[in-house]
C-alpha atoms as a PDB file:
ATOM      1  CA  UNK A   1      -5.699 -15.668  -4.366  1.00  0.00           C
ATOM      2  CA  UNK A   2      -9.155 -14.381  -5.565  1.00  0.00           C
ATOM      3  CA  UNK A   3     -11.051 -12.281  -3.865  1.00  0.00           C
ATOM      4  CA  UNK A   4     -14.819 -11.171  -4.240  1.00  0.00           C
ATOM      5  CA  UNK A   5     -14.138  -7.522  -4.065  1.00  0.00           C
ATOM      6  CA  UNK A   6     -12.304  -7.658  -7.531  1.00  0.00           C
ATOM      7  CA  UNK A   7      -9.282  -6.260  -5.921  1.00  0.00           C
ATOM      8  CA  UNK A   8      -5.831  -7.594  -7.530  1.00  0.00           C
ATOM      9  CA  UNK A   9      -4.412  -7.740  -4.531  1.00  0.00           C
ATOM     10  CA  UNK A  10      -0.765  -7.451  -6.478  1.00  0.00           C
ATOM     11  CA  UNK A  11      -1.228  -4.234  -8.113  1.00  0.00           C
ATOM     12  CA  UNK A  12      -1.492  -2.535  -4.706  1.00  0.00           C
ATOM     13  CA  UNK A  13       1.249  -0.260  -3.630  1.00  0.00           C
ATOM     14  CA  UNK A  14       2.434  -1.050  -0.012  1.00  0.00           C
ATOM     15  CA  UNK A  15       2.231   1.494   2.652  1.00  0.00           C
ATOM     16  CA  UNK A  16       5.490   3.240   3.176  1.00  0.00           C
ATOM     17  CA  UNK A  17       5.792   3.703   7.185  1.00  0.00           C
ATOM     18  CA  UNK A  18       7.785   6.637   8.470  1.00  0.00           C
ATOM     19  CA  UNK A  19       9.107   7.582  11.851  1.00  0.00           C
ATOM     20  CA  UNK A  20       7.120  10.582  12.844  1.00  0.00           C
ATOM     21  CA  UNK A  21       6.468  12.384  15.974  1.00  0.00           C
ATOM     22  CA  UNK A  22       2.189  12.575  16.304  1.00  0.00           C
ATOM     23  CA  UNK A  23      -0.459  14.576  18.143  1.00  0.00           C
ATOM     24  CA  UNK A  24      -3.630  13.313  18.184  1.00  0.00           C
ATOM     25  CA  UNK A  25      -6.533  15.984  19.068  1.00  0.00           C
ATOM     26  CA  UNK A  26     -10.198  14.857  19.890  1.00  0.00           C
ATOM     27  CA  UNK A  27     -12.746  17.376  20.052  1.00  0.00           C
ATOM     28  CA  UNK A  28     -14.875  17.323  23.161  1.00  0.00           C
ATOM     29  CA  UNK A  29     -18.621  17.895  22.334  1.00  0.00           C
ATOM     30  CA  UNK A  30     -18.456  17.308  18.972  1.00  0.00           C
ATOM     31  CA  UNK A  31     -21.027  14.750  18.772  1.00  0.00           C
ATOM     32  CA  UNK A  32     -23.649  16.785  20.620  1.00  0.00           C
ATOM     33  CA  UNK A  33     -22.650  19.425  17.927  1.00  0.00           C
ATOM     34  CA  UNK A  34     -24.120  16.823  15.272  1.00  0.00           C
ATOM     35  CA  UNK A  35     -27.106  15.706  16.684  1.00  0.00           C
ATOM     36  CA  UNK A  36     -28.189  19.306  17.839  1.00  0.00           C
ATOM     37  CA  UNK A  37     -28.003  19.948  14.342  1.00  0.00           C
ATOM     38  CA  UNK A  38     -24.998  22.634  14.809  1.00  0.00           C
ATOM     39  CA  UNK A  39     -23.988  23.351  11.564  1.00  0.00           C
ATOM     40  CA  UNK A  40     -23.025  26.577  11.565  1.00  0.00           C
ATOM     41  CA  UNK A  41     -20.758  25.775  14.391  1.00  0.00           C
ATOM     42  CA  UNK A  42     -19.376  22.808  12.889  1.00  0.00           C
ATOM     43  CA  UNK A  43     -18.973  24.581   9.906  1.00  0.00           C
ATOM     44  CA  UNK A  44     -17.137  27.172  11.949  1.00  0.00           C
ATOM     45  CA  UNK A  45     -14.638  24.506  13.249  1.00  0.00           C
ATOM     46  CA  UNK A  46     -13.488  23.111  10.523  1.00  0.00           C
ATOM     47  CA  UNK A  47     -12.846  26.619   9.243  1.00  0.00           C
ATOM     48  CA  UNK A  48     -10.861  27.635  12.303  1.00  0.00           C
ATOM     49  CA  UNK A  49      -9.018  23.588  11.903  1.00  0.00           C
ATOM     50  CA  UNK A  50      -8.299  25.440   8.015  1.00  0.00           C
ATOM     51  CA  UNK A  51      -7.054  28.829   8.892  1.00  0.00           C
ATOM     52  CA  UNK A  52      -5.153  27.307  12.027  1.00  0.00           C
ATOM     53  CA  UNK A  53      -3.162  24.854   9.372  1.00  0.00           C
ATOM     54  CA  UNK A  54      -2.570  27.275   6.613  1.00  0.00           C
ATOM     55  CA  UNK A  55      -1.042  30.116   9.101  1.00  0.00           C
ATOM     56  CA  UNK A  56       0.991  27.685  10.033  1.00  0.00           C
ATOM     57  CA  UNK A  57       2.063  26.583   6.341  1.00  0.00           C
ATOM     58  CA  UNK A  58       2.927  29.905   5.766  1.00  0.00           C
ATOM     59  CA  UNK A  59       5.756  29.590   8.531  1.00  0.00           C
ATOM     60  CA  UNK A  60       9.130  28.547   7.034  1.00  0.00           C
ATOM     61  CA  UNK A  61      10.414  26.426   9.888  1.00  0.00           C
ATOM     62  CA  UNK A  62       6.239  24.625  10.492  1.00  0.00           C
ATOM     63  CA  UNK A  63       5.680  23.939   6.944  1.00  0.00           C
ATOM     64  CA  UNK A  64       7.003  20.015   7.725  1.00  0.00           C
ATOM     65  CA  UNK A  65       4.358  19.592   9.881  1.00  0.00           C
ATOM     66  CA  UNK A  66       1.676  17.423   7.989  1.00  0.00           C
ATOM     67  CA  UNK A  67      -2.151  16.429   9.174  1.00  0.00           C
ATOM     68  CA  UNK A  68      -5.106  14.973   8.610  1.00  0.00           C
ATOM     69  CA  UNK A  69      -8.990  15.644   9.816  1.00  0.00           C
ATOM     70  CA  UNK A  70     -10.800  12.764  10.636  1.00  0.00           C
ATOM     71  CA  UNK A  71     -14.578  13.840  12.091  1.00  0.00           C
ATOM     72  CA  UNK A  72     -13.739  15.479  15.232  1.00  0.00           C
ATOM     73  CA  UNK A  73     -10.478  14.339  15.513  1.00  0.00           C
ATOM     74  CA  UNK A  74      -7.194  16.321  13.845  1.00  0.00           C
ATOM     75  CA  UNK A  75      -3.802  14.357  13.201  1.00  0.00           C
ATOM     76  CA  UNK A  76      -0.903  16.436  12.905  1.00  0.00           C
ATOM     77  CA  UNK A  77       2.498  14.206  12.362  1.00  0.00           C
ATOM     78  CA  UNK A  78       6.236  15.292  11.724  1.00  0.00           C
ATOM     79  CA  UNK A  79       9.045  13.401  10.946  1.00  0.00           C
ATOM     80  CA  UNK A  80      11.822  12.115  12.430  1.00  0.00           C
ATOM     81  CA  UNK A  81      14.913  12.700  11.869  1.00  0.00           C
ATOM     82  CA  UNK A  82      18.625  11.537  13.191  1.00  0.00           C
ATOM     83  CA  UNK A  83      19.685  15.088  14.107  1.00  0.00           C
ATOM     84  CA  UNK A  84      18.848  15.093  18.045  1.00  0.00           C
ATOM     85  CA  UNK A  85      18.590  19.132  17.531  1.00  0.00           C
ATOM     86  CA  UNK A  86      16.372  19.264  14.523  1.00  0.00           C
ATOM     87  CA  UNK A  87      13.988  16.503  15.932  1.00  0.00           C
ATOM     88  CA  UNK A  88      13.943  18.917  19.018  1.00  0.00           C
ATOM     89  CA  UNK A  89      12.641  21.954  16.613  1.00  0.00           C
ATOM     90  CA  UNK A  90      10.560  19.329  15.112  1.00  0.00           C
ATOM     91  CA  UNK A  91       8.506  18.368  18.638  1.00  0.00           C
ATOM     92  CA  UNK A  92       8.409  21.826  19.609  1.00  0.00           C
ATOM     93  CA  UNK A  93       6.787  23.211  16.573  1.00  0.00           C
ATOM     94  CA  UNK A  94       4.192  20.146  16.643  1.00  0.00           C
ATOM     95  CA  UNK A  95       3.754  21.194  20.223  1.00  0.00           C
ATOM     96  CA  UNK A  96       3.476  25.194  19.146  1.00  0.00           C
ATOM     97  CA  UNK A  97       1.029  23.642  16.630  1.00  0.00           C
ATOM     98  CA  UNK A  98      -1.629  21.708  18.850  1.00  0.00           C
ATOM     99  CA  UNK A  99      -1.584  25.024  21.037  1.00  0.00           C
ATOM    100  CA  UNK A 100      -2.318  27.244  18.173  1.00  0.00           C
ATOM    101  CA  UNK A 101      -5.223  24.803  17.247  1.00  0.00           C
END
């Protein structure tokens, strides 16, 4: 199959899927933030998204807890597991996480 992009399509690695518990968090107002021309402010939330993440790196049993920032929008994600107990811990610290952010 040839493409025009020059992509071997072949060579690329398939995405591995994983079972994961996910919070998705949309920032209200962010847009206004843009076109006002906020940048100190948005400058300030990504800062506070930052800090927010790495405090909760820095916790031994919240370090699984991986995520993304899209824009306005942060992606947090952990993953599942078949101990009922653990993925219990698991939800609750992604839950301990979005209220922290």
């Amino acid at each position: 199959m040839e493409t025009n992009v020059g992509i071997e399509l072949e060579k690329i690695k398939p995405i591995e899927y994983k079972l994961c518990y996910v919070a998705f968090l949309d920032i209200l107002g962010f847009k206004d933030l843009v076109f006002n021309d906020e940048k100190s402010t948005i400058e300030n939330y990504f800062g506070i998204v930052a800090s927010a993440i790495q405090h909760l790196k820095s916790i031994s049993n919240k370090q699984e807890i991986k995520y993304i920032t899209i824009s306005d929008s942060i992606i947090l994600s952990v993953e599942h597991c078949k101990d009922k107990n653990e993925n219990f811990k698991r939800l609750q610290n992604l839950c301990i996480a979005v209220g922290l952010i």
